[in-house]
Protein backbone atom coordinates (compact mmCIF):
# COMPACT_ATOMS: atom_id res chain seq x y z
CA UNK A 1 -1.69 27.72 27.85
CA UNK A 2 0.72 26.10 25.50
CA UNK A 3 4.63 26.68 25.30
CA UNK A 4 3.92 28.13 21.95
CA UNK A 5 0.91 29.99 22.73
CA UNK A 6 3.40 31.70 25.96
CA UNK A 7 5.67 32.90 23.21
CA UNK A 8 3.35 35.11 21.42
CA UNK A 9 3.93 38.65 21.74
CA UNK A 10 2.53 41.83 20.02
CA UNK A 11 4.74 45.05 19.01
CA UNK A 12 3.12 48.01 17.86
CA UNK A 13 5.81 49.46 15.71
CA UNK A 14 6.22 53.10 14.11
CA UNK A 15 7.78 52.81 10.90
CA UNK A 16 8.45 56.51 10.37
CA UNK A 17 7.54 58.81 7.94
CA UNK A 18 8.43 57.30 5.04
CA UNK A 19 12.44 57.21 4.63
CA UNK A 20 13.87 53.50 4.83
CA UNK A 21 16.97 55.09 7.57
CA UNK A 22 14.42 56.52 9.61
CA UNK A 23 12.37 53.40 11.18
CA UNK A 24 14.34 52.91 14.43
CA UNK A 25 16.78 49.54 15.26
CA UNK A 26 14.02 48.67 17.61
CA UNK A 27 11.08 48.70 15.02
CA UNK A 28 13.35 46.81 12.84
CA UNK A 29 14.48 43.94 14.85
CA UNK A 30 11.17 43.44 15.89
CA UNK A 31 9.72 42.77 12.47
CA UNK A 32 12.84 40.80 11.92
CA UNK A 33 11.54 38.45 14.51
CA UNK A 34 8.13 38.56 13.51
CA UNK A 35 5.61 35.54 12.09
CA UNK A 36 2.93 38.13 11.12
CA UNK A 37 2.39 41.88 9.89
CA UNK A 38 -0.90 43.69 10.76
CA UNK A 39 -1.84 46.90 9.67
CA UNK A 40 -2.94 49.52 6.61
CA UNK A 41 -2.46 48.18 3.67
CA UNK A 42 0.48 50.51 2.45
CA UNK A 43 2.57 50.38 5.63
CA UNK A 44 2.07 46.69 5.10
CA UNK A 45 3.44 46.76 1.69
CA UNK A 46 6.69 48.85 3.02
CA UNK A 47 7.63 45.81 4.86
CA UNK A 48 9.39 43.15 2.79
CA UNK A 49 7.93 39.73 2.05
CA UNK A 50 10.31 37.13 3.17
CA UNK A 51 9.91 33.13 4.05
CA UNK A 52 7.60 32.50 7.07
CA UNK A 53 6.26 36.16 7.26
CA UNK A 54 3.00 36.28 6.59
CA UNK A 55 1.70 40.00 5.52
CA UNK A 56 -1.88 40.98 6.42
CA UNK A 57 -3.21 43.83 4.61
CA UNK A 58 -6.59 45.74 5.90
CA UNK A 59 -8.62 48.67 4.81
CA UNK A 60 -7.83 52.30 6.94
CA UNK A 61 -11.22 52.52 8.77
CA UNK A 62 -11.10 48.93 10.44
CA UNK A 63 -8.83 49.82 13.05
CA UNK A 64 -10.54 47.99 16.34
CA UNK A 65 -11.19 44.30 13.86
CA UNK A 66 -7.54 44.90 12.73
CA UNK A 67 -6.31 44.85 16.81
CA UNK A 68 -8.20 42.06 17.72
CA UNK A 69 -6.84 39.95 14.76
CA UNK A 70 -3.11 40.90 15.58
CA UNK A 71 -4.40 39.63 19.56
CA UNK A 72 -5.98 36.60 18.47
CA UNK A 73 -2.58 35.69 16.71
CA UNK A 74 -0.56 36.38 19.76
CA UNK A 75 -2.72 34.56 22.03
CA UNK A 76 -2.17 31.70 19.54
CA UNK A 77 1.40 31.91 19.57
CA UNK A 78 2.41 34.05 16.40
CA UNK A 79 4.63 36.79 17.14
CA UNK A 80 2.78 39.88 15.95
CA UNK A 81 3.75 43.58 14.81
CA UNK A 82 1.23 45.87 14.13
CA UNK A 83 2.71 48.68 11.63
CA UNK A 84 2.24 52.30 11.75
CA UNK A 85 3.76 54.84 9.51
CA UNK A 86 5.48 57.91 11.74
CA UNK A 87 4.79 57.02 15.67
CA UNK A 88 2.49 54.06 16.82
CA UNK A 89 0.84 56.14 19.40
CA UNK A 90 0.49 59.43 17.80
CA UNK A 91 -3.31 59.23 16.11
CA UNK A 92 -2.36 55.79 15.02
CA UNK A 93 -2.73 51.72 16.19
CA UNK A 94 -1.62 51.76 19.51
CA UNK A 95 -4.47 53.49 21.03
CA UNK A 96 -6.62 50.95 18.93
CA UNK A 97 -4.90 47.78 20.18
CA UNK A 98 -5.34 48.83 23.86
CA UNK A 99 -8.64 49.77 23.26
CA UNK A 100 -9.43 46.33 21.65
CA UNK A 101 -7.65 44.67 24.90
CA UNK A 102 -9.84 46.67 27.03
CA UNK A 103 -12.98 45.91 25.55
CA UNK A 104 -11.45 42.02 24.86
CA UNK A 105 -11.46 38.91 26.53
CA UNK A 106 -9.23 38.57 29.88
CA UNK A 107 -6.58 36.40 28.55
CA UNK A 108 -5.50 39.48 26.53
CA UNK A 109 -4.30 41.01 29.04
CA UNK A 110 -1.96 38.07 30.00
CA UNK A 111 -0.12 39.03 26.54
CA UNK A 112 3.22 40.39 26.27
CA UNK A 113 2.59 44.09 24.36
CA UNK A 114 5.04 46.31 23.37
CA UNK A 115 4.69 49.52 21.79
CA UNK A 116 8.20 50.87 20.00
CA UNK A 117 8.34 54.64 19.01
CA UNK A 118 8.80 56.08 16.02
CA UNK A 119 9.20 59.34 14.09
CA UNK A 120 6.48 61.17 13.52
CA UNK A 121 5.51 63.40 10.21
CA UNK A 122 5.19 65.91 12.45
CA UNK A 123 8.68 66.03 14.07
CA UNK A 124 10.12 65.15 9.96
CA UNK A 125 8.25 67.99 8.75
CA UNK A 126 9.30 70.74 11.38
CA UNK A 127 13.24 69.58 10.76
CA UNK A 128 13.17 69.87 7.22
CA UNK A 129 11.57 73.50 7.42
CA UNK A 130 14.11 74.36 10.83
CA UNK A 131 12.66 74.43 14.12
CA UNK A 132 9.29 75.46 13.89
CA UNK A 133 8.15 73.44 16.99
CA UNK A 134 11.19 74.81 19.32
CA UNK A 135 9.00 75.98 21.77
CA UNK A 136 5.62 74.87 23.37
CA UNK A 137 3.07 73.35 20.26
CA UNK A 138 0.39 71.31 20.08
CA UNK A 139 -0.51 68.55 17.84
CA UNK A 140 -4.45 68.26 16.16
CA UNK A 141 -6.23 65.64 13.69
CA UNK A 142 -8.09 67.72 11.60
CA UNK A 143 -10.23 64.59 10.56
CA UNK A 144 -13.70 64.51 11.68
CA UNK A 145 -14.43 60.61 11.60
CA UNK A 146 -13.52 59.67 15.02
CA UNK A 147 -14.69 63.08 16.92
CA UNK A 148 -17.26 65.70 15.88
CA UNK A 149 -16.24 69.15 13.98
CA UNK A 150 -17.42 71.01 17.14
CA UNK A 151 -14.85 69.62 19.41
CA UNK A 152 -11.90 70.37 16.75
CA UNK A 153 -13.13 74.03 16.44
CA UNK A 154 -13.23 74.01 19.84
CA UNK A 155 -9.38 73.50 20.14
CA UNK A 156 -8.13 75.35 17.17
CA UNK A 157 -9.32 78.49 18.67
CA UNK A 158 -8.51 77.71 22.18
CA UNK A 159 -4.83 76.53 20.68
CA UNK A 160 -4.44 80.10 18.86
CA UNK A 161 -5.70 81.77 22.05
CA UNK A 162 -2.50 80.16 23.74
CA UNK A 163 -0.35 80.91 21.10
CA UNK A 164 0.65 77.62 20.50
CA UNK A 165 2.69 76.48 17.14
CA UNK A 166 0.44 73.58 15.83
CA UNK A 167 1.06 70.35 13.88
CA UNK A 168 -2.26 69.80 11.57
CA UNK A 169 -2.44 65.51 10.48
CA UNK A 170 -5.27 64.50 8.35
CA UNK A 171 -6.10 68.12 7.39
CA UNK A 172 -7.58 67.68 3.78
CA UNK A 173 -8.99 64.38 1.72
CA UNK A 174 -11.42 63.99 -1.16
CA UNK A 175 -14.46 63.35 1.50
CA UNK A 176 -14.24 65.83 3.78
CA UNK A 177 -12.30 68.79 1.76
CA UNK A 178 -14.29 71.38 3.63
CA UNK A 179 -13.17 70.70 6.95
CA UNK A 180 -9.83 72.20 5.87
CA UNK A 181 -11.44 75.35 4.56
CA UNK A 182 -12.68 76.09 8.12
CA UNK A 183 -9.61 75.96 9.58
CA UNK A 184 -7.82 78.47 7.85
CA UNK A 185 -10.90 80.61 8.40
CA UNK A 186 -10.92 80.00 12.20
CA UNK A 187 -7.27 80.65 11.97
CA UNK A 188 -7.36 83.83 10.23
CA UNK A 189 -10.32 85.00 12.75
CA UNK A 190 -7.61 84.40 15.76
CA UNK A 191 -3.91 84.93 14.38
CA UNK A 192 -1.97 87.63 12.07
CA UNK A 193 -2.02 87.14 8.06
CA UNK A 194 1.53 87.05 8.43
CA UNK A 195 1.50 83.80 10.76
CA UNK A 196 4.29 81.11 9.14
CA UNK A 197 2.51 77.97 7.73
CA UNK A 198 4.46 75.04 6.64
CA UNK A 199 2.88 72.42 4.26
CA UNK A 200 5.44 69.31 4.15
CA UNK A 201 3.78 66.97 1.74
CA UNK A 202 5.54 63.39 1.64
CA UNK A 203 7.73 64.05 4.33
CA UNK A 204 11.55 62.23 4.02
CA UNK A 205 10.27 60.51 0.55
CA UNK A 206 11.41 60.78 -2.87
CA UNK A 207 8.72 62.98 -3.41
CA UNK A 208 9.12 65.50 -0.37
CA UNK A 209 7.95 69.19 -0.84
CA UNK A 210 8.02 72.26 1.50
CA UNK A 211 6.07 74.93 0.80
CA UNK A 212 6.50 77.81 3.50
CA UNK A 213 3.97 80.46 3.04
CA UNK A 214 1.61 83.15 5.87
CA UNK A 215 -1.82 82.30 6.40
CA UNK A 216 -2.68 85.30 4.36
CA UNK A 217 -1.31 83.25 1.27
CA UNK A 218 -2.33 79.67 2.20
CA UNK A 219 -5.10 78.07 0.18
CA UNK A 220 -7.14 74.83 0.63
CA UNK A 221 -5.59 72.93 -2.01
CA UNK A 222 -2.16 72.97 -0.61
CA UNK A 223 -2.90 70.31 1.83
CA UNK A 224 -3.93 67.02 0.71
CA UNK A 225 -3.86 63.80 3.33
CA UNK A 226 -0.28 63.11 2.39
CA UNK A 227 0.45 66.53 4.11
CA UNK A 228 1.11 67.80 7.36
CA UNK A 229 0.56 71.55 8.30
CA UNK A 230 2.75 73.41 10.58
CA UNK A 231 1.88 76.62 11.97
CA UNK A 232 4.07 79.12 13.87
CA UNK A 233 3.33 80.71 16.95
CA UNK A 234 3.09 84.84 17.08
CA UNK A 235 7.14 84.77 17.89
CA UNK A 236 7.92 82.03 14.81
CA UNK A 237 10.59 83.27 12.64
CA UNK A 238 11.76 82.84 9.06
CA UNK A 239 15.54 83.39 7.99
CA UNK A 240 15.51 84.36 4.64
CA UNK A 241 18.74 82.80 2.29
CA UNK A 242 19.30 81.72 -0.76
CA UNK A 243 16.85 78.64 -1.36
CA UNK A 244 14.61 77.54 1.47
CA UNK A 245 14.21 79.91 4.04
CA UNK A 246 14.92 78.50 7.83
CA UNK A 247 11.90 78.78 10.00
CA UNK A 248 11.84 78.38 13.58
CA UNK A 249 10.35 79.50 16.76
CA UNK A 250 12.67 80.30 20.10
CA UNK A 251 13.60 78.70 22.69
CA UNK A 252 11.72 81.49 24.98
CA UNK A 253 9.42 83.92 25.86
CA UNK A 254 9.85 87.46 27.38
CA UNK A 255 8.73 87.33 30.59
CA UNK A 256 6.57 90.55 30.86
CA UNK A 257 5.08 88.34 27.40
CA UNK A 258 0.99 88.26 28.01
């Protein structure tokens, strides 16, 4: 191997939900340092074209060709950072890239990878709202490309049997707007109709909106796949005041709690 080709290096970066102050030091030095950008095409366009960066866009369903073009650059001696938005590892490219070095030839392996944390929508929704996920919660993709419906039924209700808050990603998009109708009806099968539910659309942007509402008042069309949905747990609370209500769920649970 080359001197040049031993100085590639991938970083699989989070770049946070959307607010420039929220992609971490870390995130930001490494694509400070980098030769190449790899990822969806509009976290690629967040980052900022400069002299000997070069930016490569890709569509969102070509995650595994995507990895294996951010490893064949390493291997060649680019340093690499594959973006995310929100956290690399939560339903996003770091599972992909390790999947593509599993699956990939050996000297793969050899390379230096990095994966940097980030925040997720998840974590920027429930602080704008309070503290929704102050206690034990659980996080699902509500999309139905990568698993089948069965399975994600499968945990909703066992999630709501546990009484688990829950963090929804992907829950609604223009090709599979039914899978979000199911939901709410497997949720109102297993919770209260006054169970909190949080729809933070565009998260830390410009365009940021909060809608807190029960699950007897939700309705389809308030989630769209710029949204993530937050749902309480049976001892979630709401403090009324003037403008947004604070919503969050203790710290703990009664002991002689079943």
């Amino acid at each position: 191997m080359s001197d040049e080709a031993a100085n590639g290096w991938v970083v699989i970066a989070g770049l946070g939900p959307g607010a420039e102050g929220l992609i971490t030091p870390d995130a930001q030095a490494a694509i400070d340092a980098a030769t190449d950008i790899v990822g969806y095409i509009p976290y690629v366009r967040r980052i900022a074209p400069r002299p000997g960066l070069t930016l490569h866009e890709s569509d969102n369903r070509v995650e595994l060709d995507r990895a294996a073009h951010a490893l064949d650059m390493a291997q060649a001696g680019r340093r690499v950072v594959v973006v995310s938005s929100g956290d690399p590892g939560v339903f996003a490219m770091a599972s992909a890239v390790f999947e593509a070095v599993e699956a990939g030839p050996q000297a793969w392996r050899a390379l230096e990878i990095r994966v940097l944390p980030g925040i997720t929508a998840m974590l920027a929704a429930s602080a704008a709202a309070g503290a929704p996920l102050g206690h034990d919660f659980c996080c699902i993709n509500l999309s139905d490309n990568l698993k089948p419906w069965s399975l994600i039924e499968s945990r909703l209700r066992l999630a709501a049997q546990a009484d688990f808050a829950m963090a929804f990603y992907n829950p609604r998009s223009k090709s599979r707007p039914e899978g979000f109708v199911k939901t709410l009806d497997i949720l109102r099968e297993c919770c209260e109709p006054e169970r909190v539910i949080i729809f933070a659309r565009a998260v830390s942007t410009p365009d940021q909106a909060i809608n807190v509402t029960t699950l007897a008042d939700a309705t389809p069309d308030m989630a769209d796949m710029r949204t993530v949905v937050l749902v309480g747990s049976s001892l979630t609370r709401l403090i009324p005041r003037d403008g947004a209500p604070i919503v969050y769920t203790p710290r703990s649970v009664a002991k002689d709690a079943e």
